[in-house]
Protein backbone atom coordinates (compact mmCIF):
# COMPACT_ATOMS: atom_id res chain seq x y z
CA UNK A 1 0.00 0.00 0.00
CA UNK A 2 1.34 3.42 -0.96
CA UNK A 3 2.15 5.89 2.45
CA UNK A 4 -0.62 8.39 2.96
CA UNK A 5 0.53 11.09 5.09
CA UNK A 6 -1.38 12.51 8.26
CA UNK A 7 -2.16 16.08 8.07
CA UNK A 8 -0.89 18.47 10.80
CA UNK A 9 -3.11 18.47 13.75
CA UNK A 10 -1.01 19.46 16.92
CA UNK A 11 2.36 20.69 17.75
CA UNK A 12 4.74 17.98 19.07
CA UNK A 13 5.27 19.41 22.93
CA UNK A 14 8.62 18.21 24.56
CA UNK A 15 8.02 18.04 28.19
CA UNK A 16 11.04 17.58 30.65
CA UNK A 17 11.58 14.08 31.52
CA UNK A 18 8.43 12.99 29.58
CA UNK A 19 7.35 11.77 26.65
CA UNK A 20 5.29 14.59 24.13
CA UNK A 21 1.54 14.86 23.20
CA UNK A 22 1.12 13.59 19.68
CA UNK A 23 -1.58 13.87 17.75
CA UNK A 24 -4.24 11.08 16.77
CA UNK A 25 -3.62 9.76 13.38
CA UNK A 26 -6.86 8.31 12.61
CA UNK A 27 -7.17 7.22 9.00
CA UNK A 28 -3.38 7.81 8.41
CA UNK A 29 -2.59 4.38 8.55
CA UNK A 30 -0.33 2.06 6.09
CA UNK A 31 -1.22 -1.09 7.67
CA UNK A 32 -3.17 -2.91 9.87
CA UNK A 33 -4.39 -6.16 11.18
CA UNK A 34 -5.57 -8.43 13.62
CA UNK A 35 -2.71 -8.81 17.04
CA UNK A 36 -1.89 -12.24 18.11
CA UNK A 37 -0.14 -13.47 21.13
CA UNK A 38 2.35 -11.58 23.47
CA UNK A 39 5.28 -10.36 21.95
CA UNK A 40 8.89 -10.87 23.08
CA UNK A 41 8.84 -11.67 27.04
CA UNK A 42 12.25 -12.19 27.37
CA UNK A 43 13.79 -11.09 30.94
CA UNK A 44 17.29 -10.43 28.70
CA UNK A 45 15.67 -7.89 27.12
CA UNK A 46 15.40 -5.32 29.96
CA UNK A 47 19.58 -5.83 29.91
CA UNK A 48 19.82 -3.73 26.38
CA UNK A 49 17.53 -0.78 27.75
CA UNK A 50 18.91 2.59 29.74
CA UNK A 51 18.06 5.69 31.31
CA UNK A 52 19.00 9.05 29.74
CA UNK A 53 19.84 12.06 32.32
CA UNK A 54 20.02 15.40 30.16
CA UNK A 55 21.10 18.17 32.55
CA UNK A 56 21.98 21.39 31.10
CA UNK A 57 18.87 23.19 30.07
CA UNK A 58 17.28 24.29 33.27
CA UNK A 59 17.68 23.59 37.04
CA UNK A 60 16.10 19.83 36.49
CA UNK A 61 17.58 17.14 34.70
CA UNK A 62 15.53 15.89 31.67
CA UNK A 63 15.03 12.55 31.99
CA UNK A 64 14.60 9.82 29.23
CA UNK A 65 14.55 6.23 27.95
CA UNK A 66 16.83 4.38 25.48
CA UNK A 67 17.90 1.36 24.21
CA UNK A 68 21.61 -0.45 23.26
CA UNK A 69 21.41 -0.88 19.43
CA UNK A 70 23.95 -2.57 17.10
CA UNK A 71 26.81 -2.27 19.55
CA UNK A 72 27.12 -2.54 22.88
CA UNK A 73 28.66 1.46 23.71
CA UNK A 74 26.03 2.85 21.41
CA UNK A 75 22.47 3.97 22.03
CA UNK A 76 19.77 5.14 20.51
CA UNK A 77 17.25 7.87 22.27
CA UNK A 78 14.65 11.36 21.30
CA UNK A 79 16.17 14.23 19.94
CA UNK A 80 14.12 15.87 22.28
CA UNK A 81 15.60 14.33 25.69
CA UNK A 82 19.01 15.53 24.94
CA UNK A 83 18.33 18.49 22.94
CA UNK A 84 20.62 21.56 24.25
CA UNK A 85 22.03 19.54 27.35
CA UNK A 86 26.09 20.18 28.42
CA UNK A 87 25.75 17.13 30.03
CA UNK A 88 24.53 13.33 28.95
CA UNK A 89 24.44 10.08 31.60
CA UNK A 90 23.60 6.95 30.76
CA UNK A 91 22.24 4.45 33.29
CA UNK A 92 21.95 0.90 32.94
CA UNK A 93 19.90 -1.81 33.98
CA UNK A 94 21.93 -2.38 36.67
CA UNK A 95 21.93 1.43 37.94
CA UNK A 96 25.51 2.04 36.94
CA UNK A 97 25.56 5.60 35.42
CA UNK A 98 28.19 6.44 32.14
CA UNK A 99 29.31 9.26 30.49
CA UNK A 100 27.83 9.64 27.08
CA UNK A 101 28.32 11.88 24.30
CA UNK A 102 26.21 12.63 21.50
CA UNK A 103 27.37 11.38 17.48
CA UNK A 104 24.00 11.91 15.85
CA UNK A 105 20.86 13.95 16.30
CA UNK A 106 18.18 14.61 14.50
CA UNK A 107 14.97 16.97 15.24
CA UNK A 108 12.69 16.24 12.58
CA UNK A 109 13.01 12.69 13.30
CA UNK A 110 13.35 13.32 16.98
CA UNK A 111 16.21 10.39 17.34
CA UNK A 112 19.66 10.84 18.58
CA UNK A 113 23.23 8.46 18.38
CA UNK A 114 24.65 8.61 22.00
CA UNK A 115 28.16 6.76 22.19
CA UNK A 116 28.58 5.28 25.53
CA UNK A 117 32.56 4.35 26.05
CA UNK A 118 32.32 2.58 29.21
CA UNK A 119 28.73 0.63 28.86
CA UNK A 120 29.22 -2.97 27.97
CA UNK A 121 25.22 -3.93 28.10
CA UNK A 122 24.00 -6.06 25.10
CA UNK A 123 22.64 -4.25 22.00
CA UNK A 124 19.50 -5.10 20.17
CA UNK A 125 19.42 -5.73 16.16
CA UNK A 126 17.25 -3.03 14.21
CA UNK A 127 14.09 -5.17 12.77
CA UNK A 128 11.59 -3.97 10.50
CA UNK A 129 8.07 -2.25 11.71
CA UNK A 130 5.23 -4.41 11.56
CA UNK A 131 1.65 -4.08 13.10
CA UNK A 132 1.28 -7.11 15.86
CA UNK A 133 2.53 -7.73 19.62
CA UNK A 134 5.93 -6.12 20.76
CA UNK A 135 7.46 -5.34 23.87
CA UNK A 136 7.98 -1.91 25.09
CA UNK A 137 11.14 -1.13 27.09
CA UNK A 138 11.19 1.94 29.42
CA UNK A 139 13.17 3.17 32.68
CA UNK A 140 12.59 5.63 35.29
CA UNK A 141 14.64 6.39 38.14
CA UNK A 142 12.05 5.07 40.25
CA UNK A 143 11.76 1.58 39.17
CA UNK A 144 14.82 1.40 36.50
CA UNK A 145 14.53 -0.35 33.26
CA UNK A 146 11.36 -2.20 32.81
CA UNK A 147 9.39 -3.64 29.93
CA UNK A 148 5.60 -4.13 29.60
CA UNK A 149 3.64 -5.87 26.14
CA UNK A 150 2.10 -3.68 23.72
CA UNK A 151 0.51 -3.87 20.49
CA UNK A 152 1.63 -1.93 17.38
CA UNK A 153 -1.89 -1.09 15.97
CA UNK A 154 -1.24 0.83 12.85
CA UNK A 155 2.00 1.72 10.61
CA UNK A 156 2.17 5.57 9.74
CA UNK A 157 3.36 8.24 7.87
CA UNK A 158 2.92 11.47 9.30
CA UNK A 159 3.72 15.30 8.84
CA UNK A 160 4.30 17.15 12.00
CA UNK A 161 6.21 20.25 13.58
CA UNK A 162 10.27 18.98 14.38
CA UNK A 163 10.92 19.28 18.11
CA UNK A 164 11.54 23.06 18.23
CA UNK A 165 8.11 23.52 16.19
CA UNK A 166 10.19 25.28 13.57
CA UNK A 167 8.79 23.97 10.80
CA UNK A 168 6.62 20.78 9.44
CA UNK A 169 8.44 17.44 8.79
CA UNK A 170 7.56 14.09 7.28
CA UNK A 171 8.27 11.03 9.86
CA UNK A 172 7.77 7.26 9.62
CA UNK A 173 6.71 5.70 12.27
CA UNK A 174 3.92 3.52 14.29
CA UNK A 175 1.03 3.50 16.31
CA UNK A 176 1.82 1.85 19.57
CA UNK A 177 -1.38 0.52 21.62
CA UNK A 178 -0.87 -0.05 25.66
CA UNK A 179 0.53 1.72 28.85
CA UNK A 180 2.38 3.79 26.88
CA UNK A 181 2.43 7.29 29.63
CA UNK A 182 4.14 10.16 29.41
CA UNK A 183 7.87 9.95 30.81
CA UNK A 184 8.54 7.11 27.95
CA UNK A 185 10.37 9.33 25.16
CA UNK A 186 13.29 7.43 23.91
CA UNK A 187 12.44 3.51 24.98
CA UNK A 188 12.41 1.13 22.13
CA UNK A 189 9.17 -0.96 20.84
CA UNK A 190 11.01 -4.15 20.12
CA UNK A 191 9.41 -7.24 18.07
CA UNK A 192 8.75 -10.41 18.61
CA UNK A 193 12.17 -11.60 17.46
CA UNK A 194 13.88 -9.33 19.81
CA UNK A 195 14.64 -6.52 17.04
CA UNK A 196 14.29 -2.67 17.52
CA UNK A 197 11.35 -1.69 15.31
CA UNK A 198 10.66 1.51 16.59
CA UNK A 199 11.71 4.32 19.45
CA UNK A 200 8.62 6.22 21.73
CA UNK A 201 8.65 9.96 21.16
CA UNK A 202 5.09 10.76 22.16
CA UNK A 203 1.85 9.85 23.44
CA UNK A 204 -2.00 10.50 22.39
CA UNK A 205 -3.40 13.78 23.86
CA UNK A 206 -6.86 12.39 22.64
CA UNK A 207 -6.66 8.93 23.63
CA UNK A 208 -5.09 7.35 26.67
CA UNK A 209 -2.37 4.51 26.89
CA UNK A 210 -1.81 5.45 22.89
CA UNK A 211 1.82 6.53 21.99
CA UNK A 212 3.39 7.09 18.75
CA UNK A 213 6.84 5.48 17.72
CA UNK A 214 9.79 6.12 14.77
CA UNK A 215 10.24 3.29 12.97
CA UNK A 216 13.45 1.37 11.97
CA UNK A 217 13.73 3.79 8.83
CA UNK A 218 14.20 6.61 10.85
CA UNK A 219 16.38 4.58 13.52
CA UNK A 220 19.13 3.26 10.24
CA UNK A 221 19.02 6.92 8.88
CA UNK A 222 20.02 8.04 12.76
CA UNK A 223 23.13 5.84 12.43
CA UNK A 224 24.03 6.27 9.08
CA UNK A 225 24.52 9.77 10.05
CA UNK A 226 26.66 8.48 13.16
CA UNK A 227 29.70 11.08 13.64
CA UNK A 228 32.30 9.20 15.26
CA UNK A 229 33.75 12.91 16.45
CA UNK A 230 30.37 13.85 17.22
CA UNK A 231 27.79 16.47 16.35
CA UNK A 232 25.99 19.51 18.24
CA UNK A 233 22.52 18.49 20.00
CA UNK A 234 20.95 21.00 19.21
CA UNK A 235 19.73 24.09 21.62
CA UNK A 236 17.77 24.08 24.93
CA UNK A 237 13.96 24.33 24.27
């Protein structure tokens, strides 16, 4: 089926430490279909996903979700977590915090490339979107890294204002179905087969548990980009 884009309907509003309000995308979708059983419930999978502390901006940290991909000192996050921060931390699933720096970012996507020298959890493969059962993977400094089953519902293309609300972008991405609450920006929707599909940058403002997702387009474009020297993130909302 050919992509049919979503029209504009809401500005995409980074909150600190959370995920953003999307808009719904009803009839916007490029597939559908009927979910099945539970996704991925592997414990090992919790292992590949960190915390993001952005602290820079303002007197709080910004706080995020993120997930190991490809190699084990790289991870993948929203643009709109570490956008203007002097500072990046990684934590992992064991609470240990890194260093991190950023090597790619990009706001009309809302992704970003952190490279994480001294993290040695396991990364995750980069699958390819598909509607059906998945597995969400978040953290908060409350409970850590966690993961909970969701459903991707609908595959999407959609045109929406980049992360400063500069100007109107085109994004692939997915319709995620589940607990999906603010506070989620960056964690990875993973498949059944244990692959990255996606990465959370906002949820529904009309619709609760109802979060929106890039897809593994936008995540391989992210690390094609990948400056080993690494790039500017950007400036503090």
């Amino acid at each position: 089926m050919a992509p049919v884009a979503a029209s504009v309907l809401t500005a995409l509003v980074a909150l600190a430490g959370c995920a953003s309000n999307g808009p719904d995308m009803a009839g916007t979708a490029l597939g559908t279909g009927p979910v099945e059983s539970a996704a991925a419930e592997e414990p090992a999978l919790v292992a590949s996903g960190v915390g993001v502390i952005a602290e820079g901006c303002s007197l709080v940290a910004n706080l995020g979700s993120g997930v190991v991909v490809e190699r084990s000192a790289q991870v993948a996050t929203a643009a709109h977590t570490v956008r203007g921060a002097s500072m990046l931390t990684v934590v992992d699933a064991e609470g240990r915090q890194h260093p991190a720096s950023v090597t790619s970012f990009d706001k009309d996507s809302d992704l970003a490339l952190l490279e994480v020298p001294t993290l040695s959890a396991p990364p995750l493969s980069i699958g390819t979107a598909r509607v059906g059962p998945a597995t969400l993977i978040t953290w908060r400094r409350t409970d850590g890294v966690t993961q909970q089953l969701v459903d991707v519902t609908r595959l999407l293309k959609i045109n929406i204002e980049d992360i400063y609300t500069d100007e109107v972008v085109q994004r692939t991405g997915m319709e995620v179905d589940g607990e999906v609450i603010v506070g989620q920006s960056g964690g990875p929707v993973v498949d059944a087969s244990g692959e990255v599909i996606g990465i959370i940058y906002a949820t529904s403002k009309d619709r609760g548990a109802v979060g929106f997702a890039t897809d593994h387009t936008e995540l391989r474009e992210l690390i094609e980009a990948r400056s080993p020297d690494g790039v500017a993130n950007g400036r503090c909302p």
